[in-house]
Protein backbone atom coordinates (compact mmCIF):
# COMPACT_ATOMS: atom_id res chain seq x y z
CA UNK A 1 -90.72 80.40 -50.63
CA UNK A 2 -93.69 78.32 -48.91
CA UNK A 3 -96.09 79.80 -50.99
CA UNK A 4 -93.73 78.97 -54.12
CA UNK A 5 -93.52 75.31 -53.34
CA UNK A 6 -97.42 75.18 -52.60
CA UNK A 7 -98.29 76.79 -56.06
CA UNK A 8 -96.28 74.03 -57.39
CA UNK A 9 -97.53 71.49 -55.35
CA UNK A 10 -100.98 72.59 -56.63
CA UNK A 11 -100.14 72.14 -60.10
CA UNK A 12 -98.89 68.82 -60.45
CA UNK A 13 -102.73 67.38 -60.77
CA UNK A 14 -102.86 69.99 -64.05
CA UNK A 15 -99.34 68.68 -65.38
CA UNK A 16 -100.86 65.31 -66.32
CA UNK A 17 -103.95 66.48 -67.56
CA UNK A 18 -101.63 69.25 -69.81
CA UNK A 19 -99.48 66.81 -71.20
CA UNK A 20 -102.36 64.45 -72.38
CA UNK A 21 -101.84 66.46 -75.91
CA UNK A 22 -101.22 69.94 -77.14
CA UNK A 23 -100.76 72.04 -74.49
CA UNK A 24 -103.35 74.80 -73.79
CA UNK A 25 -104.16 74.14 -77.61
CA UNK A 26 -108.23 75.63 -76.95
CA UNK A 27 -106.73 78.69 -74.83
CA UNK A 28 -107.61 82.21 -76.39
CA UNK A 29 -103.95 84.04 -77.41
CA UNK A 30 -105.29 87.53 -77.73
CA UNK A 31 -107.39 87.41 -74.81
CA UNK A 32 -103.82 85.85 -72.95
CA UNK A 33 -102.04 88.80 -74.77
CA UNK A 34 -104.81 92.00 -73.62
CA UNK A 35 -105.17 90.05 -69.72
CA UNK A 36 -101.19 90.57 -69.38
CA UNK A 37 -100.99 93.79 -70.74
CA UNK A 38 -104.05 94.61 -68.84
CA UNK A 39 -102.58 93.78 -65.71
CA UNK A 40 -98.92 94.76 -66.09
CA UNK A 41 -97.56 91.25 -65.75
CA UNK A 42 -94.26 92.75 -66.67
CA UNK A 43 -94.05 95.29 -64.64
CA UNK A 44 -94.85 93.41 -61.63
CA UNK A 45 -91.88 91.00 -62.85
CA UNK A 46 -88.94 93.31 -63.12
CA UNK A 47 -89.99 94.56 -60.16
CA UNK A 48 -89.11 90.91 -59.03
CA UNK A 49 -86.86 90.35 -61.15
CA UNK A 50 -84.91 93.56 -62.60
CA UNK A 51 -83.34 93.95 -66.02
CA UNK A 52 -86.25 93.23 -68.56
CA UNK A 53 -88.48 90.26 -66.34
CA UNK A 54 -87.79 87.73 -67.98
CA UNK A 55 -85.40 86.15 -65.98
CA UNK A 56 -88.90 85.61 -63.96
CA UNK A 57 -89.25 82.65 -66.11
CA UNK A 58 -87.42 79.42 -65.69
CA UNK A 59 -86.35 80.23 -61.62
CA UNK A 60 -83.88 77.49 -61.82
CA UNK A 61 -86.06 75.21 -63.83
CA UNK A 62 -88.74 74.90 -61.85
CA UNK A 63 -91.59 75.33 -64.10
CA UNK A 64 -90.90 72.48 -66.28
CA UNK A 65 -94.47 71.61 -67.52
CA UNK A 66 -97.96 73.01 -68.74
CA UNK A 67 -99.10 72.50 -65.14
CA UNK A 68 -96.44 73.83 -63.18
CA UNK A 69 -96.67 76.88 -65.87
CA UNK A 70 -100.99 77.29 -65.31
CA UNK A 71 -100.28 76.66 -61.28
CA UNK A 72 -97.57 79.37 -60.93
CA UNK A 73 -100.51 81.82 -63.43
CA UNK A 74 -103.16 80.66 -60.84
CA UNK A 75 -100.42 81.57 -57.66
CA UNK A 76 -99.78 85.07 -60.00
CA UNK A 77 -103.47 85.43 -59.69
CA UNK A 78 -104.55 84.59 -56.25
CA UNK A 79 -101.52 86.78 -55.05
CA UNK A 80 -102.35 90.11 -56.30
CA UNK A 81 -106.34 89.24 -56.15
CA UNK A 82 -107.18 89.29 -59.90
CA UNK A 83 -110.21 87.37 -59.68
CA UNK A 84 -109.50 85.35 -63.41
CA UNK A 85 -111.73 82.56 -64.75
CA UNK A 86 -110.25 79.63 -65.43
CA UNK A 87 -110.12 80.16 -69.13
CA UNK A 88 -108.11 83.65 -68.51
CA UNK A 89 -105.92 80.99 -66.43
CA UNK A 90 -104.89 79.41 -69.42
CA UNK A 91 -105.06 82.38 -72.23
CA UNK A 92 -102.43 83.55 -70.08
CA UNK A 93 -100.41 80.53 -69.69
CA UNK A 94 -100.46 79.91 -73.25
CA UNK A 95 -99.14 83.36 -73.89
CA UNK A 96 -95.90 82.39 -71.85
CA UNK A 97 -96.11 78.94 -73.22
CA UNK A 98 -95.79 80.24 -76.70
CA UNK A 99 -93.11 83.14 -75.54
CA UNK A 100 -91.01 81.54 -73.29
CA UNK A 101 -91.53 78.11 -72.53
CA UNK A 102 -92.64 76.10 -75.94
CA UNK A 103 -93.79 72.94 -74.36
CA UNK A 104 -95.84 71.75 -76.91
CA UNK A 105 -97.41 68.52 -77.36
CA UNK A 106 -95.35 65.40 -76.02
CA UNK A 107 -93.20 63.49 -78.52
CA UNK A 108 -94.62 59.77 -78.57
């Protein structure tokens, strides 16, 4: 759970910068699509998880912006030594964005 609240803690600098306008709107979709099949992102999260992994998103509402959502990639990452570039970073956040978690650009 320490490691949880750290990736978090990590990711609040990136929620402000996220939510200046569209979120991830530059990020590469396909590349975000091959990287998670490439790397069995779902696998890995019914293995958390069970049923299908998707309950992996949302814990409890704890990802509740871009940031949190490209800090909790980058903890993803680090954990299981993938080695992405920053850009992979956010293909893959984007992916989830645009799956699961439709941020989108802040109403004014």
């Amino acid at each position: 759970m320490k490691t949880f609240a750290a990736a978090l803690a990590l990711a609040a600098p990136l929620a402000a910068a996220a939510q200046a306008g569209s979120a991830f709107k530059d990020a590469d979709l396909a590349l975000g699509e091959k990287l998670i099949a490439e790397h069995r992102c779902g696998a890995c999260h019914i293995r958390r998880v069970g049923g299908d992994g998707n309950a992996i998103y949302r814990p409890q509402g704890r990802i509740n912006t871009p940031g949190a959502l490209r800090g909790m990639v980058e903890y993803c990452s680090t954990e299981l030594n993938l080695s992405l570039f920053p850009e992979e970073l956010d293909a893959i956040a984007a992916v989830l964005d645009r799956d699961h978690y439709r941020f989108g650009p802040k109403k004014q």
